[in-house]
C-alpha atoms as a PDB file:
ATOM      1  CA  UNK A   1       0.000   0.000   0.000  1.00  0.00           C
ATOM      2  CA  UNK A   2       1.211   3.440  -0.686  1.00  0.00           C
ATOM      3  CA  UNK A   3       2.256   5.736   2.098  1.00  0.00           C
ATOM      4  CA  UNK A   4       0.358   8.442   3.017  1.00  0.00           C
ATOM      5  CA  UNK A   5       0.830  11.566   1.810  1.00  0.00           C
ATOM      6  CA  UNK A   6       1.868  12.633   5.580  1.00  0.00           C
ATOM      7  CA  UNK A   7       4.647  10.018   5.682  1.00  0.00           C
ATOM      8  CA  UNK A   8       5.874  11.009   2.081  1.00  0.00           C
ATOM      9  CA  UNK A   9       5.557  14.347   2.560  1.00  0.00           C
ATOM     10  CA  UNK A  10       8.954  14.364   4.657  1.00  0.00           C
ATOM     11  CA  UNK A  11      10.886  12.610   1.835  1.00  0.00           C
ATOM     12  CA  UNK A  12      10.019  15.131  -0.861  1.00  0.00           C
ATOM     13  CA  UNK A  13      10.857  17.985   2.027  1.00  0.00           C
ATOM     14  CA  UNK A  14      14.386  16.546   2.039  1.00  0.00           C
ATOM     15  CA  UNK A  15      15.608  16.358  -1.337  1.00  0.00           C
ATOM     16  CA  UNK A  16      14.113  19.407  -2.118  1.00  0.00           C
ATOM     17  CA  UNK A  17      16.587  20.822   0.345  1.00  0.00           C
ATOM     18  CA  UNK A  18      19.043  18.365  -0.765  1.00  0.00           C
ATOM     19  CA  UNK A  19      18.978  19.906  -3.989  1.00  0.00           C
ATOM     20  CA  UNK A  20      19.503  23.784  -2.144  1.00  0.00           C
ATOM     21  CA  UNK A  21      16.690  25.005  -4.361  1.00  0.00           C
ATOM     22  CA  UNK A  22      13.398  26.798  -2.684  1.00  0.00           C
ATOM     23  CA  UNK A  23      10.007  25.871  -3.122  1.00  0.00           C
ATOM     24  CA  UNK A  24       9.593  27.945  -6.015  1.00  0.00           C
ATOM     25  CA  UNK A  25      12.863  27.295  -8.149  1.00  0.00           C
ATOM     26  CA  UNK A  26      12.280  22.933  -7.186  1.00  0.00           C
ATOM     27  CA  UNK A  27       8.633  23.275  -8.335  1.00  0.00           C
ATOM     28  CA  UNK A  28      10.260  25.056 -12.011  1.00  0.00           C
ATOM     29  CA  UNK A  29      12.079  22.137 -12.565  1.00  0.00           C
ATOM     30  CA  UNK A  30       8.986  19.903 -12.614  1.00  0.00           C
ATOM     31  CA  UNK A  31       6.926  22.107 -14.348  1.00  0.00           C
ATOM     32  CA  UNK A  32       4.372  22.845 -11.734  1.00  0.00           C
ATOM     33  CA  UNK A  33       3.338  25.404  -9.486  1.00  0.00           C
ATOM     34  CA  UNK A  34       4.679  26.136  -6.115  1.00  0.00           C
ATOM     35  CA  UNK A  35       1.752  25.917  -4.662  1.00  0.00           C
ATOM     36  CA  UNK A  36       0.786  22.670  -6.259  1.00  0.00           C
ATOM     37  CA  UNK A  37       4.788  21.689  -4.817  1.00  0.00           C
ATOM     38  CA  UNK A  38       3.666  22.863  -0.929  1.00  0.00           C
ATOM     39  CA  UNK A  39       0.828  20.912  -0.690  1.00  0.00           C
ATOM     40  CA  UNK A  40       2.561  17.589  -1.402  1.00  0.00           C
ATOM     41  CA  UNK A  41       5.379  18.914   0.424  1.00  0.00           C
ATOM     42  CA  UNK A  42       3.293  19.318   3.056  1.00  0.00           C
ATOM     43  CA  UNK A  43       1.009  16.094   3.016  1.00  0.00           C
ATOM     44  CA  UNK A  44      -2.206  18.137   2.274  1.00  0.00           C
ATOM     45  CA  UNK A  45      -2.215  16.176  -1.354  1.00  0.00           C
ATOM     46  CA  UNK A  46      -0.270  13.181  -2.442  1.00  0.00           C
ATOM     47  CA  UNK A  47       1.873  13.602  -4.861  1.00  0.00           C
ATOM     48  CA  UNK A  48       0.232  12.675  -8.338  1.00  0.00           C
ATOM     49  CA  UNK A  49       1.854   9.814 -10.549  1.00  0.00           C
ATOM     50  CA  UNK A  50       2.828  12.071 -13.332  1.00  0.00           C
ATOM     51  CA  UNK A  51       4.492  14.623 -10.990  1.00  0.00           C
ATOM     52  CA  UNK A  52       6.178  12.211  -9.119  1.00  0.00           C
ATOM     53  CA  UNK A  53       7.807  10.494 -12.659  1.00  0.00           C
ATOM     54  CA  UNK A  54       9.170  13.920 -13.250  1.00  0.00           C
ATOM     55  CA  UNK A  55      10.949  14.302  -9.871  1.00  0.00           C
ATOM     56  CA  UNK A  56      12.652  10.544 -10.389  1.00  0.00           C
ATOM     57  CA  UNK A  57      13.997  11.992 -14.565  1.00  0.00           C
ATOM     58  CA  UNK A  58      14.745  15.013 -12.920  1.00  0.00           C
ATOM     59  CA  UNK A  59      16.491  14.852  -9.448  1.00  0.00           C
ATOM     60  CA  UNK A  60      17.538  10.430  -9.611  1.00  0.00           C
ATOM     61  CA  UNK A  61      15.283   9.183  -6.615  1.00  0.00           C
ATOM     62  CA  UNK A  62      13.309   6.014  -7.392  1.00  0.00           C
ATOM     63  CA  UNK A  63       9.222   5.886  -7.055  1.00  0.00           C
ATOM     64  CA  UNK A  64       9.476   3.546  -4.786  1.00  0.00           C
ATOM     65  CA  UNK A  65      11.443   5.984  -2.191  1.00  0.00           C
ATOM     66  CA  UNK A  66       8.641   8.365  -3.037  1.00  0.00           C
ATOM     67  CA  UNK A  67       6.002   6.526  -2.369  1.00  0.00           C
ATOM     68  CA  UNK A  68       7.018   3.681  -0.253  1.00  0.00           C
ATOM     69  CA  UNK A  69      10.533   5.124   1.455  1.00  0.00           C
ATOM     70  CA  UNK A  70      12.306   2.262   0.095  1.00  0.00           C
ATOM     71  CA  UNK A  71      15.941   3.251  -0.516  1.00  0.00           C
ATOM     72  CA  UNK A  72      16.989   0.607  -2.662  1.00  0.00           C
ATOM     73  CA  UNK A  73      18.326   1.265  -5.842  1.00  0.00           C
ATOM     74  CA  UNK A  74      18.960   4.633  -4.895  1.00  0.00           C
ATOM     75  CA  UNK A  75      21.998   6.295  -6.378  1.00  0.00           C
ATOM     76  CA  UNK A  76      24.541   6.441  -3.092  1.00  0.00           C
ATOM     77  CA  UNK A  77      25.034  10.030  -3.333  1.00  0.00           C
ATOM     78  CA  UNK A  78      21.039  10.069  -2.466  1.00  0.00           C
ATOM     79  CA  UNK A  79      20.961   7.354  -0.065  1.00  0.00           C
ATOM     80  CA  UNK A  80      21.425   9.795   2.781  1.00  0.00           C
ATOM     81  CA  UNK A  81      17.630  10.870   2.405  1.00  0.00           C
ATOM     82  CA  UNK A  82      16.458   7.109   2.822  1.00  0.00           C
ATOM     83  CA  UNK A  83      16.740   8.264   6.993  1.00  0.00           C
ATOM     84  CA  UNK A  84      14.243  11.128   6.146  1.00  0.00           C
END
């Protein structure tokens, strides 16, 4: 079962600051809103299938981090946000 937005929210929190970019400038890079980046950010929505394959082409996390906080197959240099 997927994770709930609460419990993902925290993992998309820390490689957006991972990455050093803000809300705004992280949100750019997948095309959407920051708004639309704050509420999954914040677990008010979970983050949407589509949005969520951008952020794995885009930044190298896997979906199943995302959604189910499973770290393997991870590139190392990311594995330190597997303990968010």
């Amino acid at each position: 079962m997927i994770d709930s937005p609460a419990k993902i929210a925290p993992r998309l929190a820390a490689l957006r600051s991972f990455t050093k970019l803000s809300q705004d400038a992280f949100a750019e890079t997948l095309g959407i809103t920051q708004p639309a980046w704050s509420q999954f950010e914040s677990g008010k929505r979970r983050i949407t299938l589509d949005v969520a394959a951008n952020v794995v082409r885009r930044h190298g996390v896997t979906l199943d981090w995302i959604y189910f906080g499973e770290a393997s197959g991870m590139p190392i240099r990311l594995q330190v946000l597997a303990a968010a």
